[in-house]
PDB file of N, CA and C in Angstrom:
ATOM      1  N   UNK A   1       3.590 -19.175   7.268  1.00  0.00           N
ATOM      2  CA  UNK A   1       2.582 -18.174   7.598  1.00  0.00           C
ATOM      3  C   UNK A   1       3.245 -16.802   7.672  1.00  0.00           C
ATOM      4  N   UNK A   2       2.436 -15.613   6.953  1.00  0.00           N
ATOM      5  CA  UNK A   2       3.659 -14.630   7.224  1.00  0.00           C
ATOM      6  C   UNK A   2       2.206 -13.679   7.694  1.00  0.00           C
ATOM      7  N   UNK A   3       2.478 -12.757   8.733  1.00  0.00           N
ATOM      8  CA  UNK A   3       1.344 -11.908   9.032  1.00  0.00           C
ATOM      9  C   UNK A   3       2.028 -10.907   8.769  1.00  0.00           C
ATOM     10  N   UNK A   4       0.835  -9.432   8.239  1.00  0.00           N
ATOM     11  CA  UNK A   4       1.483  -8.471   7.689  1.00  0.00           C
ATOM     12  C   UNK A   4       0.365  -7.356   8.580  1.00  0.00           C
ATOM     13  N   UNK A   5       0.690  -6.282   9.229  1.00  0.00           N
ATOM     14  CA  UNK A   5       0.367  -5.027   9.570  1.00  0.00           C
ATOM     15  C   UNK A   5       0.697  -3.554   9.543  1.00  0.00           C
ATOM     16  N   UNK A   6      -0.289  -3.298   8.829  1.00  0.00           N
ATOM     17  CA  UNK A   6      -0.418  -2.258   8.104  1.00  0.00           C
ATOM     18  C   UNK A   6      -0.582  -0.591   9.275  1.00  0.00           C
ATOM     19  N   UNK A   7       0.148   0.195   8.668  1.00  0.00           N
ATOM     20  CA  UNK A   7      -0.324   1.645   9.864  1.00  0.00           C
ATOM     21  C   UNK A   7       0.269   2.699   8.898  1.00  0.00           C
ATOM     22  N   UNK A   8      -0.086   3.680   9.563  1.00  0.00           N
ATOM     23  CA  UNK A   8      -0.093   5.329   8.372  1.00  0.00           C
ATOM     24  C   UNK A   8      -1.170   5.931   7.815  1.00  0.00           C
ATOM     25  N   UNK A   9      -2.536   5.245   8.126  1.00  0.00           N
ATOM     26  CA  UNK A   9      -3.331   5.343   7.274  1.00  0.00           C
ATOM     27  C   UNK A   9      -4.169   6.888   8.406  1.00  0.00           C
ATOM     28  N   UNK A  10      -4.951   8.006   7.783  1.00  0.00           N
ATOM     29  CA  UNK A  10      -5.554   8.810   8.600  1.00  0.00           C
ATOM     30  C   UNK A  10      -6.167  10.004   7.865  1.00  0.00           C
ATOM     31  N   UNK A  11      -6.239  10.800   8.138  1.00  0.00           N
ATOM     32  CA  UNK A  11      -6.860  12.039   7.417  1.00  0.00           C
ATOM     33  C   UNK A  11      -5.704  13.045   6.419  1.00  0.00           C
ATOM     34  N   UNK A  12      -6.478  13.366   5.307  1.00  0.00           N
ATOM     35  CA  UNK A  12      -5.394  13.980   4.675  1.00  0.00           C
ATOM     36  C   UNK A  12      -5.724  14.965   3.490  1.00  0.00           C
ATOM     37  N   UNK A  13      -5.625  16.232   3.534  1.00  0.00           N
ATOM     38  CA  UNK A  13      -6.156  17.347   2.734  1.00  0.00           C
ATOM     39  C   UNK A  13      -5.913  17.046   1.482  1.00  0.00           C
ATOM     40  N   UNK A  14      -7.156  17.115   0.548  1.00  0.00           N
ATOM     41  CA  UNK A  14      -6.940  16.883  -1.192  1.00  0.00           C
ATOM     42  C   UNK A  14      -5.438  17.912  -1.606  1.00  0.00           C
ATOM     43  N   UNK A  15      -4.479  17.106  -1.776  1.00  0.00           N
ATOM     44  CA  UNK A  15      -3.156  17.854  -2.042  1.00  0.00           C
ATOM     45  C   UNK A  15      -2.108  17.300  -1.169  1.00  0.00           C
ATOM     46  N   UNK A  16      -2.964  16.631  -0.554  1.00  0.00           N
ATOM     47  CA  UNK A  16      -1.616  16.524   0.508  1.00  0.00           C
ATOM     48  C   UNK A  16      -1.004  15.135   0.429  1.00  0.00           C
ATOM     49  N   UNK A  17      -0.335  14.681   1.778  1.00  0.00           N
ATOM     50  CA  UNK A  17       0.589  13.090   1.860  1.00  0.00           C
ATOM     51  C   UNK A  17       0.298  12.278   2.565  1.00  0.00           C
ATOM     52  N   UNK A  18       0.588  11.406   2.729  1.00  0.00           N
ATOM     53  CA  UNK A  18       0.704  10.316   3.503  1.00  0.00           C
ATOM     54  C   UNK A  18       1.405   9.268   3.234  1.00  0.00           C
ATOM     55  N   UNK A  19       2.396   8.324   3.907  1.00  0.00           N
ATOM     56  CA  UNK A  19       2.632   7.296   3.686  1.00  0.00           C
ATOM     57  C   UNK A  19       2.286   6.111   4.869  1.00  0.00           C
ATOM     58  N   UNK A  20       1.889   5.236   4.115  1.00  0.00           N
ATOM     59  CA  UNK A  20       1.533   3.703   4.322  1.00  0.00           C
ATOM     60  C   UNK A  20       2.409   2.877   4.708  1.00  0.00           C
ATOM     61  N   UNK A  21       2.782   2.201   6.017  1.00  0.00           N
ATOM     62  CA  UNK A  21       3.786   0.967   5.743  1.00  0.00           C
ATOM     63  C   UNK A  21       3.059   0.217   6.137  1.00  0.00           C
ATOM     64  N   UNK A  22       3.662  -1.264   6.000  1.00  0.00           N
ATOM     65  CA  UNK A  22       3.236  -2.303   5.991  1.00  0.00           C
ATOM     66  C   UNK A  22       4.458  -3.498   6.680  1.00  0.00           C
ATOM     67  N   UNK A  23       4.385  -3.864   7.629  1.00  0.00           N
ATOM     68  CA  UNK A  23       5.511  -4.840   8.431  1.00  0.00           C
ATOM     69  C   UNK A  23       5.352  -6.111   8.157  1.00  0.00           C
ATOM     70  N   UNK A  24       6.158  -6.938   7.784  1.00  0.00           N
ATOM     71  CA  UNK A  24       6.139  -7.984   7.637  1.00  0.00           C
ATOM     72  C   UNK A  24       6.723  -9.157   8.462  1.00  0.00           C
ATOM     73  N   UNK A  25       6.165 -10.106   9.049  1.00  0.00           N
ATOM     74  CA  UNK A  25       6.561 -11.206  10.113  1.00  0.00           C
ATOM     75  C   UNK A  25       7.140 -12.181   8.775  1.00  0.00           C
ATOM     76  N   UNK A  26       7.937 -13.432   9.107  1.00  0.00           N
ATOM     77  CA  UNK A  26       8.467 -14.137   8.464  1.00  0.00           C
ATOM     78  C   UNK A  26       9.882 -13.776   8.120  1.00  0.00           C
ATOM     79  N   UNK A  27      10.622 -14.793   7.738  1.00  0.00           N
ATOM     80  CA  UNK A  27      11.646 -14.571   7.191  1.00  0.00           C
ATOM     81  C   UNK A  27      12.306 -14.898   5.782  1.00  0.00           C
ATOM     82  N   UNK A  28      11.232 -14.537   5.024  1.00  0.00           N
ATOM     83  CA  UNK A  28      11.329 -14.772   3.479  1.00  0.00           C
ATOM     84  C   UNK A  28      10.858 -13.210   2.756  1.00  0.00           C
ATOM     85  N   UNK A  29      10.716 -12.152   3.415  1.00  0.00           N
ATOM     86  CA  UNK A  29       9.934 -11.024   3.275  1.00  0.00           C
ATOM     87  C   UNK A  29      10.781 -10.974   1.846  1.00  0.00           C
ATOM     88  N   UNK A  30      11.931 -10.975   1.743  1.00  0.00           N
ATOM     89  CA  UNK A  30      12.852 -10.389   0.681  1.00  0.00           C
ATOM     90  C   UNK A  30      12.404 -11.240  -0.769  1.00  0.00           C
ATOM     91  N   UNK A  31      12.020 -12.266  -0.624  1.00  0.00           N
ATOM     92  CA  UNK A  31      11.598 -13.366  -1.401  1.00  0.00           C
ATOM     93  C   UNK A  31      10.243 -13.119  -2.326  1.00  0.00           C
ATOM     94  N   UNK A  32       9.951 -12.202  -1.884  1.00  0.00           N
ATOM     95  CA  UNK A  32       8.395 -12.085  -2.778  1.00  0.00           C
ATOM     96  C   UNK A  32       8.237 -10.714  -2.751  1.00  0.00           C
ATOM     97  N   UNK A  33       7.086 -10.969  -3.819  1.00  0.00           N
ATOM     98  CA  UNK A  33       6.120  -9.763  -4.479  1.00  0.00           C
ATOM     99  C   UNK A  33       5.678  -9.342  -3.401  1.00  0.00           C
ATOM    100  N   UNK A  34       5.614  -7.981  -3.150  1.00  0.00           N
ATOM    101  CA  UNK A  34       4.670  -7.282  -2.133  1.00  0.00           C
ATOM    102  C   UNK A  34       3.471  -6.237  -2.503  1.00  0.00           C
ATOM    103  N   UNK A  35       2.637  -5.995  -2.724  1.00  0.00           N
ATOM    104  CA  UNK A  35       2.073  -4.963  -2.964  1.00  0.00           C
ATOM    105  C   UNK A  35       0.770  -4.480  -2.453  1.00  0.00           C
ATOM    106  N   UNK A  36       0.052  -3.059  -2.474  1.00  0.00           N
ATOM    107  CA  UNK A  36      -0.902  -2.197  -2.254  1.00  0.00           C
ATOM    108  C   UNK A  36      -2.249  -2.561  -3.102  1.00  0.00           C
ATOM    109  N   UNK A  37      -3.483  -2.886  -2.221  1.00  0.00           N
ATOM    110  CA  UNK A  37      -4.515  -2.884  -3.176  1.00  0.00           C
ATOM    111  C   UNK A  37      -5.450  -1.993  -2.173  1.00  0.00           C
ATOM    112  N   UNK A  38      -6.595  -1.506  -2.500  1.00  0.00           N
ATOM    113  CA  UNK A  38      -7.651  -0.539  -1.844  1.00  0.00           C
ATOM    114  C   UNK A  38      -9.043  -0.378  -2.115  1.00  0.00           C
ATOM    115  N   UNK A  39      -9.917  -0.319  -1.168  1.00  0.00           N
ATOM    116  CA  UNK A  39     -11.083  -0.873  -1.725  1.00  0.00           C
ATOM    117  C   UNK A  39     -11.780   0.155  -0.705  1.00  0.00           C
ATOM    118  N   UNK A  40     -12.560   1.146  -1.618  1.00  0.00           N
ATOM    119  CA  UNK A  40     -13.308   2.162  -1.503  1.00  0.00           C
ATOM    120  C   UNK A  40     -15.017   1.746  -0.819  1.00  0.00           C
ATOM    121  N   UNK A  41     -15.821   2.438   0.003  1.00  0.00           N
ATOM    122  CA  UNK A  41     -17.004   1.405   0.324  1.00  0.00           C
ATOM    123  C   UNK A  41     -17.526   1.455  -1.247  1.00  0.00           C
ATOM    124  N   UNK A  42     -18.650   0.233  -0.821  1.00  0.00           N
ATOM    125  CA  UNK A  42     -19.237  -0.052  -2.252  1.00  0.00           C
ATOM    126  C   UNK A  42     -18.792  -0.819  -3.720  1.00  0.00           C
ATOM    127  N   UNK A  43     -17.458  -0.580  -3.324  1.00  0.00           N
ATOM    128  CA  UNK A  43     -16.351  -1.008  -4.624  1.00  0.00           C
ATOM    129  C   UNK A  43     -15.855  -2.460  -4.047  1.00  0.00           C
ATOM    130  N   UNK A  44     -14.959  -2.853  -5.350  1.00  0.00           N
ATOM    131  CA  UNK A  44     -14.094  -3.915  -5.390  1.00  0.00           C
ATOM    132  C   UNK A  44     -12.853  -3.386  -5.146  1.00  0.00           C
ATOM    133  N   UNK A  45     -12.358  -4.278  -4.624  1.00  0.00           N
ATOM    134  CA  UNK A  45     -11.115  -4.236  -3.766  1.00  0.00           C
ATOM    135  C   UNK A  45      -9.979  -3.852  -5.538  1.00  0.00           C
ATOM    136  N   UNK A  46      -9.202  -3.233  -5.105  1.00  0.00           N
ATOM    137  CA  UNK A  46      -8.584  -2.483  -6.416  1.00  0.00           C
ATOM    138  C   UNK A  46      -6.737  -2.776  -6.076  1.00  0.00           C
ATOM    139  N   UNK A  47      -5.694  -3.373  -7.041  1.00  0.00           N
ATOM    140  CA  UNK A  47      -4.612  -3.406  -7.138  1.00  0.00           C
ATOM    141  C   UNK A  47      -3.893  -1.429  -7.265  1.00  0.00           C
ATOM    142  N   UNK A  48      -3.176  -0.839  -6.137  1.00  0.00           N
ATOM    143  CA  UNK A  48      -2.755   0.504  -6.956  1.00  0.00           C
ATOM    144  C   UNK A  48      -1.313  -0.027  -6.632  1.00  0.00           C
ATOM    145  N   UNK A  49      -0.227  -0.403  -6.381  1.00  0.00           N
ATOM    146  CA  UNK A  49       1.044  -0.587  -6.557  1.00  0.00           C
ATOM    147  C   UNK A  49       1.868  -1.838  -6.133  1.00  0.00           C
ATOM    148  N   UNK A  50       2.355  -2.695  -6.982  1.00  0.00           N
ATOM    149  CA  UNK A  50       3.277  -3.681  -6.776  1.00  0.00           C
ATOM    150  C   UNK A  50       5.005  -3.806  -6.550  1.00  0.00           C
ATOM    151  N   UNK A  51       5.636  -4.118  -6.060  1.00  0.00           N
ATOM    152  CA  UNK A  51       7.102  -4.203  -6.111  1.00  0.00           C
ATOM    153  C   UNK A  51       7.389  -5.258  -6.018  1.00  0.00           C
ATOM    154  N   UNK A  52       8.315  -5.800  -7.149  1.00  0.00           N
ATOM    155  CA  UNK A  52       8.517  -7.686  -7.203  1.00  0.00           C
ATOM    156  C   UNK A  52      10.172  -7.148  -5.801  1.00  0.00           C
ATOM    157  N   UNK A  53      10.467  -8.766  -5.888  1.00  0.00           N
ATOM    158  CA  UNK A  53      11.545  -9.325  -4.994  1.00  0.00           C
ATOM    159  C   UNK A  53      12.782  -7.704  -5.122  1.00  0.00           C
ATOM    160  N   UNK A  54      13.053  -7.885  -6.786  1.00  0.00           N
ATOM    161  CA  UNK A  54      14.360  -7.206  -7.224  1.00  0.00           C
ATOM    162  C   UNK A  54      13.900  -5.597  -7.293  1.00  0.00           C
ATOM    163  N   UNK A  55      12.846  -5.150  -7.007  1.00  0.00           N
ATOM    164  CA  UNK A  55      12.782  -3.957  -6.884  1.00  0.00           C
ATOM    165  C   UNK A  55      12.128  -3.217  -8.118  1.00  0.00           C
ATOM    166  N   UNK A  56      10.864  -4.410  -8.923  1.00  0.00           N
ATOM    167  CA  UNK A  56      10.282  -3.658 -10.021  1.00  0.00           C
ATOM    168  C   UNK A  56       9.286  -3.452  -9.782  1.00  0.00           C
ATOM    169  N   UNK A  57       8.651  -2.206  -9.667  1.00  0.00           N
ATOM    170  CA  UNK A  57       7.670  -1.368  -9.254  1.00  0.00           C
ATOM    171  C   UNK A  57       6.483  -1.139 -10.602  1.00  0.00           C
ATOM    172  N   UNK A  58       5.304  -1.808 -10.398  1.00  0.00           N
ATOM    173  CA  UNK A  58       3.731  -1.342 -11.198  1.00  0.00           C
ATOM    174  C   UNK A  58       3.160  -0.258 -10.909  1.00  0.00           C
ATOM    175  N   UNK A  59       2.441   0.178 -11.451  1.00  0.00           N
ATOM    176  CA  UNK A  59       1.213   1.011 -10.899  1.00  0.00           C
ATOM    177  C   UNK A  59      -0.053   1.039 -12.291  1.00  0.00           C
ATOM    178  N   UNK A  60      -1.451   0.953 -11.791  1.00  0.00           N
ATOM    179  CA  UNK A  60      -2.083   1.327 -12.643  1.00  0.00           C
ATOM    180  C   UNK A  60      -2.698   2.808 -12.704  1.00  0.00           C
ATOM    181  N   UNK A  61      -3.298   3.496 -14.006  1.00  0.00           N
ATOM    182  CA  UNK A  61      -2.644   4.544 -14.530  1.00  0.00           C
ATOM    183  C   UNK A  61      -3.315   5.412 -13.646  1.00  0.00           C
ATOM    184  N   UNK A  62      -4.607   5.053 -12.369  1.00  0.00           N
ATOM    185  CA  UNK A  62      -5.173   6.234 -11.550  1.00  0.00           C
ATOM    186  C   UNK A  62      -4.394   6.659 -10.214  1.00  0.00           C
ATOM    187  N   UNK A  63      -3.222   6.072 -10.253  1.00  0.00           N
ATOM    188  CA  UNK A  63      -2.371   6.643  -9.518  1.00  0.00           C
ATOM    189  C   UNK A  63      -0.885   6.859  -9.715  1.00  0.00           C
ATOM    190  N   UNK A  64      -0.543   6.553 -11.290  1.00  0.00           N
ATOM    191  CA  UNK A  64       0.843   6.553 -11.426  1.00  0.00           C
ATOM    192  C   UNK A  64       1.339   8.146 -11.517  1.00  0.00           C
ATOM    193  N   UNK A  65       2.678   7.970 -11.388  1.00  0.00           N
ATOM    194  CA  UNK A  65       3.322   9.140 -10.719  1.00  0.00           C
ATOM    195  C   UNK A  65       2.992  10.243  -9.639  1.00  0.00           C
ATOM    196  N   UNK A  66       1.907   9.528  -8.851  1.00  0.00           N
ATOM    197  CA  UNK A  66       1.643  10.197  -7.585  1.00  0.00           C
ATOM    198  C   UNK A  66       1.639   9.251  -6.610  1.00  0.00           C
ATOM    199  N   UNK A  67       1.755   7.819  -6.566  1.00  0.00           N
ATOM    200  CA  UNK A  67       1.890   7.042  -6.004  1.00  0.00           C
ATOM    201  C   UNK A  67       3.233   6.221  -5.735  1.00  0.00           C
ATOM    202  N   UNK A  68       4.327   6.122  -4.539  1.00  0.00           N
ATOM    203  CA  UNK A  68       5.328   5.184  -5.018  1.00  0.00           C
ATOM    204  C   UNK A  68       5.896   4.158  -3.907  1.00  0.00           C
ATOM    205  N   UNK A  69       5.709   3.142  -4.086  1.00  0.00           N
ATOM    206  CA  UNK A  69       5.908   1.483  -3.275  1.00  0.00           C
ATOM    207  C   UNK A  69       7.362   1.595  -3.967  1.00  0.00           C
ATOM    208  N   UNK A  70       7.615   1.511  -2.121  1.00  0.00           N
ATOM    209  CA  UNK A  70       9.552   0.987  -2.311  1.00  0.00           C
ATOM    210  C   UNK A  70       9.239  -0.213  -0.780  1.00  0.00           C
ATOM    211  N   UNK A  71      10.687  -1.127  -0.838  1.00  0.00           N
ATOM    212  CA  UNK A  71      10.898  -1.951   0.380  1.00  0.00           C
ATOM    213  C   UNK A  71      12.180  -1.749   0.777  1.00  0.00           C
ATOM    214  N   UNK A  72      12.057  -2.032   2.254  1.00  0.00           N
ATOM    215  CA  UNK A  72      13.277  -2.136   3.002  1.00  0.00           C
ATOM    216  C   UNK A  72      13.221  -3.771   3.436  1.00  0.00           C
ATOM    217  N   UNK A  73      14.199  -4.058   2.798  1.00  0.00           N
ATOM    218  CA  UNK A  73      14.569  -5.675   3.098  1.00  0.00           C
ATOM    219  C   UNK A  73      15.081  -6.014   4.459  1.00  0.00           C
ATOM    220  N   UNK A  74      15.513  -5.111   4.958  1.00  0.00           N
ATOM    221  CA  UNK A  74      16.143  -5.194   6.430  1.00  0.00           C
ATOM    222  C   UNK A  74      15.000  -5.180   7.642  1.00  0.00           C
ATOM    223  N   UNK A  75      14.093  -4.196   6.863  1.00  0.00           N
ATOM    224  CA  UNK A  75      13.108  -4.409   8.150  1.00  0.00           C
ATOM    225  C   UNK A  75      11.903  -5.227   8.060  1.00  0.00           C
ATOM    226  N   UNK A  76      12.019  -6.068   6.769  1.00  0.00           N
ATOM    227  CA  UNK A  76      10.782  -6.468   6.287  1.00  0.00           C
ATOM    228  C   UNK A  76       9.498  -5.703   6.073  1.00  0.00           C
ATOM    229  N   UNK A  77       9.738  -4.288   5.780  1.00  0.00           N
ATOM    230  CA  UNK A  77       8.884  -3.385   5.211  1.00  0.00           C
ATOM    231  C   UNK A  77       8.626  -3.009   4.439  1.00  0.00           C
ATOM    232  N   UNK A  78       7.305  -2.676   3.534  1.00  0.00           N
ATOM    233  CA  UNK A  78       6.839  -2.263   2.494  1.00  0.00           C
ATOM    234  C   UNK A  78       6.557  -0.830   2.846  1.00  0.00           C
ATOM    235  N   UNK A  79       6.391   0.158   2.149  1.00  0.00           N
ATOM    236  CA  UNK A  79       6.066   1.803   2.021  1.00  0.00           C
ATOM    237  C   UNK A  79       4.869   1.711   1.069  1.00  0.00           C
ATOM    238  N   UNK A  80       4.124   3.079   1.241  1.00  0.00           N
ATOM    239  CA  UNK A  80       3.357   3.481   0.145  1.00  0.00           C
ATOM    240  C   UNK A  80       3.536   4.808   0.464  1.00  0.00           C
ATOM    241  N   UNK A  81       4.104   5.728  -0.567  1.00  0.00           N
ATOM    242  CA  UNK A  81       4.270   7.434  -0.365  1.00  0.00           C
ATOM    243  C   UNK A  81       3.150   7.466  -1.730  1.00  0.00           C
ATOM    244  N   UNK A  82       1.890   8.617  -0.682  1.00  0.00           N
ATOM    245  CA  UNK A  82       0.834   8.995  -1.454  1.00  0.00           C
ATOM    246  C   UNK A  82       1.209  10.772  -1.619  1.00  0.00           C
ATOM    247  N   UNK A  83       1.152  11.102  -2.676  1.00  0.00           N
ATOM    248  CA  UNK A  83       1.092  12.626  -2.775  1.00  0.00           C
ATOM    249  C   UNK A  83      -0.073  13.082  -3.869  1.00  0.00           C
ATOM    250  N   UNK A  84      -0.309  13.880  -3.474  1.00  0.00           N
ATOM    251  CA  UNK A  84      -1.121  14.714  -4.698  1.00  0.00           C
ATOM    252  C   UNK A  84      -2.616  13.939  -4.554  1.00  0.00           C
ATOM    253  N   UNK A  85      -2.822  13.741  -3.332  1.00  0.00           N
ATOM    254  CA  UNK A  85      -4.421  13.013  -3.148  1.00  0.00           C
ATOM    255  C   UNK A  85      -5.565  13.535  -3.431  1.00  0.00           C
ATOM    256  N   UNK A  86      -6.238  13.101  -3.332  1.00  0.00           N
ATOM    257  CA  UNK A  86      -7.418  13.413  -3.823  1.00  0.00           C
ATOM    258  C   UNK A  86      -8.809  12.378  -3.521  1.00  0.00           C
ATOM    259  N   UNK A  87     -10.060  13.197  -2.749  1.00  0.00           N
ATOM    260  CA  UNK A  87     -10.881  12.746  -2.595  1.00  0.00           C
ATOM    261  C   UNK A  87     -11.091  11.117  -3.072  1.00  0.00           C
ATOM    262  N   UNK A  88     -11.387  10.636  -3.978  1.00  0.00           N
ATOM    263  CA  UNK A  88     -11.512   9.762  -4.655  1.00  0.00           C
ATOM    264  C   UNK A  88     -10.250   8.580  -3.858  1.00  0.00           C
ATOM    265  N   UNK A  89      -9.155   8.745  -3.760  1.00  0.00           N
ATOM    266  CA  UNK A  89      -7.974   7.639  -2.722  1.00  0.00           C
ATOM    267  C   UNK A  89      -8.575   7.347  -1.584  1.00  0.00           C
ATOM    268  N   UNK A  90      -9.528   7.760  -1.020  1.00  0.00           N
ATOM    269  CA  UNK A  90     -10.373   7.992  -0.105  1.00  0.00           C
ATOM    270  C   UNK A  90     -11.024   5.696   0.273  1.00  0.00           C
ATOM    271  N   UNK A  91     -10.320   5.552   1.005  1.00  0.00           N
ATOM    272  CA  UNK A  91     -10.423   3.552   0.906  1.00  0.00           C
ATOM    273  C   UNK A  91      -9.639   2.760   2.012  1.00  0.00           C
ATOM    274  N   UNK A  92      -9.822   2.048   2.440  1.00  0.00           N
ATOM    275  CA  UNK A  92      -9.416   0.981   2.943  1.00  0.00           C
ATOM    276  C   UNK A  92      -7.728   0.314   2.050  1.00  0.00           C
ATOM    277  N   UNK A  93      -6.510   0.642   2.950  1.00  0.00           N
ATOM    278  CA  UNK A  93      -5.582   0.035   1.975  1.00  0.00           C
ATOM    279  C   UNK A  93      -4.805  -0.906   2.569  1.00  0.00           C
ATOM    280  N   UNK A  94      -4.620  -2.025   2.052  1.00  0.00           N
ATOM    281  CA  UNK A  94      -4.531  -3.305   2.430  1.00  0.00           C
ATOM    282  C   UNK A  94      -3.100  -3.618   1.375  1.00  0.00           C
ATOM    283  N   UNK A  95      -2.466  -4.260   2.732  1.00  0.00           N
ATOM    284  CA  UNK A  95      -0.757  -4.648   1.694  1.00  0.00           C
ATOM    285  C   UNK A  95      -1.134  -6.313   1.860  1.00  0.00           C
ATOM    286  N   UNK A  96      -0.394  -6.982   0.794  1.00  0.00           N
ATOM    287  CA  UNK A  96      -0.568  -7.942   0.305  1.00  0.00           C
ATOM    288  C   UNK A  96       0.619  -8.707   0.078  1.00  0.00           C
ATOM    289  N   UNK A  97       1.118 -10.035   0.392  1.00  0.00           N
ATOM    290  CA  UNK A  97       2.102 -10.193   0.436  1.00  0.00           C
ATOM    291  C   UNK A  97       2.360 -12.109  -0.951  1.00  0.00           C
ATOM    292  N   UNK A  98       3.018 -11.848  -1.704  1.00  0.00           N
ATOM    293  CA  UNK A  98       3.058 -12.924  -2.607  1.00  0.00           C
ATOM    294  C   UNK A  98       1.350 -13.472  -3.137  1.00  0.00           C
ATOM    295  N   UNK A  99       0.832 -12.346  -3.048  1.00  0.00           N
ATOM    296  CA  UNK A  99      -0.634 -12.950  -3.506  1.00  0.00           C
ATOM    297  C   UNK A  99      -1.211 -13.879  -3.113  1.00  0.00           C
ATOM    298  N   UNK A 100      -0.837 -13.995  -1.510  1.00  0.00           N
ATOM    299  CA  UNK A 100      -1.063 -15.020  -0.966  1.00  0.00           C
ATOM    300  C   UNK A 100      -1.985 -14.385   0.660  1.00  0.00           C
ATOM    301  N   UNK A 101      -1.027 -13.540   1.480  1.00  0.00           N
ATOM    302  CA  UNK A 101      -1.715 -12.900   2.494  1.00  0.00           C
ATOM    303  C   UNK A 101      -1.419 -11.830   2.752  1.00  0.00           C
ATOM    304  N   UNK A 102      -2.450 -11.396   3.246  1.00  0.00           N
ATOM    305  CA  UNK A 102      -3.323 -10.087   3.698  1.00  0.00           C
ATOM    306  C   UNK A 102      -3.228  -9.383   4.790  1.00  0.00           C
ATOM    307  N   UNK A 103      -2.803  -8.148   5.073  1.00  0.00           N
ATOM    308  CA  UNK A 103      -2.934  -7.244   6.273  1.00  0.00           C
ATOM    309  C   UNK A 103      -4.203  -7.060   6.294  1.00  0.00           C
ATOM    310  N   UNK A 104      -4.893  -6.479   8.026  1.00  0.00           N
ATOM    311  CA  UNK A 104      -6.071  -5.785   7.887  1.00  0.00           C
ATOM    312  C   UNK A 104      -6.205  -4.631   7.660  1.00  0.00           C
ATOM    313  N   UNK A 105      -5.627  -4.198   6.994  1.00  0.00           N
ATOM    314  CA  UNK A 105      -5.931  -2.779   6.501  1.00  0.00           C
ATOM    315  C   UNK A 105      -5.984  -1.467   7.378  1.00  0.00           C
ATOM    316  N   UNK A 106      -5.595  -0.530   6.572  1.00  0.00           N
ATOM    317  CA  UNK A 106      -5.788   0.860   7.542  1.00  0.00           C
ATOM    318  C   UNK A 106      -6.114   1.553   6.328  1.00  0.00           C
ATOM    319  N   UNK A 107      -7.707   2.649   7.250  1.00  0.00           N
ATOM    320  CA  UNK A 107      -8.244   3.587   6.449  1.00  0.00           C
ATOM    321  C   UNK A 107      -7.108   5.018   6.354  1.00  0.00           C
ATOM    322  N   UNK A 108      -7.625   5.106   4.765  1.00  0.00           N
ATOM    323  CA  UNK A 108      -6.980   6.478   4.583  1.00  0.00           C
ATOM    324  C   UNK A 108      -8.707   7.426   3.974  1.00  0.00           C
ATOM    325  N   UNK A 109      -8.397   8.590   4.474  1.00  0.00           N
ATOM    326  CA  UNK A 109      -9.852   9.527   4.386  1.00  0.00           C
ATOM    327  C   UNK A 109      -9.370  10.705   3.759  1.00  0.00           C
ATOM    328  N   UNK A 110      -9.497  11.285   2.472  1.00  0.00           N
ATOM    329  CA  UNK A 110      -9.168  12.551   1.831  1.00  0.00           C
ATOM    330  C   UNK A 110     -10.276  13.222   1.714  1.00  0.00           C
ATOM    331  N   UNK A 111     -10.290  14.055   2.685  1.00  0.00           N
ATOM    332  CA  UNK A 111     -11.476  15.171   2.745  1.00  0.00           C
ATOM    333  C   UNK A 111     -11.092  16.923   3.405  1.00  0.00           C
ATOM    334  N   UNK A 112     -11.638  17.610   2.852  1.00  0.00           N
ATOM    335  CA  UNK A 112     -11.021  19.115   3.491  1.00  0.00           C
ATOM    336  C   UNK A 112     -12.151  18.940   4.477  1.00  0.00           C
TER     337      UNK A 112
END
């Protein structure tokens, strides 16, 4: 069982930052895929960044190069550094751990 909780998430001017972590219980954190998905109201829950075991990083293309998922193996933590936001990032973001389980999420809100 690995439980994962998520914090960072809050208000943030179109332009601006935030980062996301995500803590991980267990002791296999280093062992798996970790990644960011987000789900806007109304919408389907959406994949924006993956990082396998060895440190290979996805993104799909509505957030690449403004979006970047790194881990710290030591603390069993995942990151999400958001820059260059924009209204629309505006969702519920939920870290995900081996495609298996789920944090409850923390809202992020991009609004002036």
């Amino acid at each position: 069982q690995v439980q994962l909780m998520e914090s960072g998430g809050g208000l943030a001017q179109p332009g601006g930052s935030l980062r996301l972590s995500c803590a991980a219980s267990g002791n296999f954190f280093s062992r798996n895929a970790m990644s960011w998905y987000r789900q806007a109201p109304g919408k389907e829950r959406e994949l924006v960044a993956s990082i396998s075991s060895g440190g290979f990083t996805s993104y799909p293309e509505s957030v690449k190069g403004r979006f970047t998922i790194s881990r710290d193996n030591a603390k069993s933590t995942v990151y999400l550094r958001m820059n260059s936001l924009k209204p629309e990032d505006t969702a519920v973001y939920y870290c995900n751990c081996a495609g298996l389980w789920w944090g409850k999420g923390t809202l992020v809100t991009v609004s002036s």
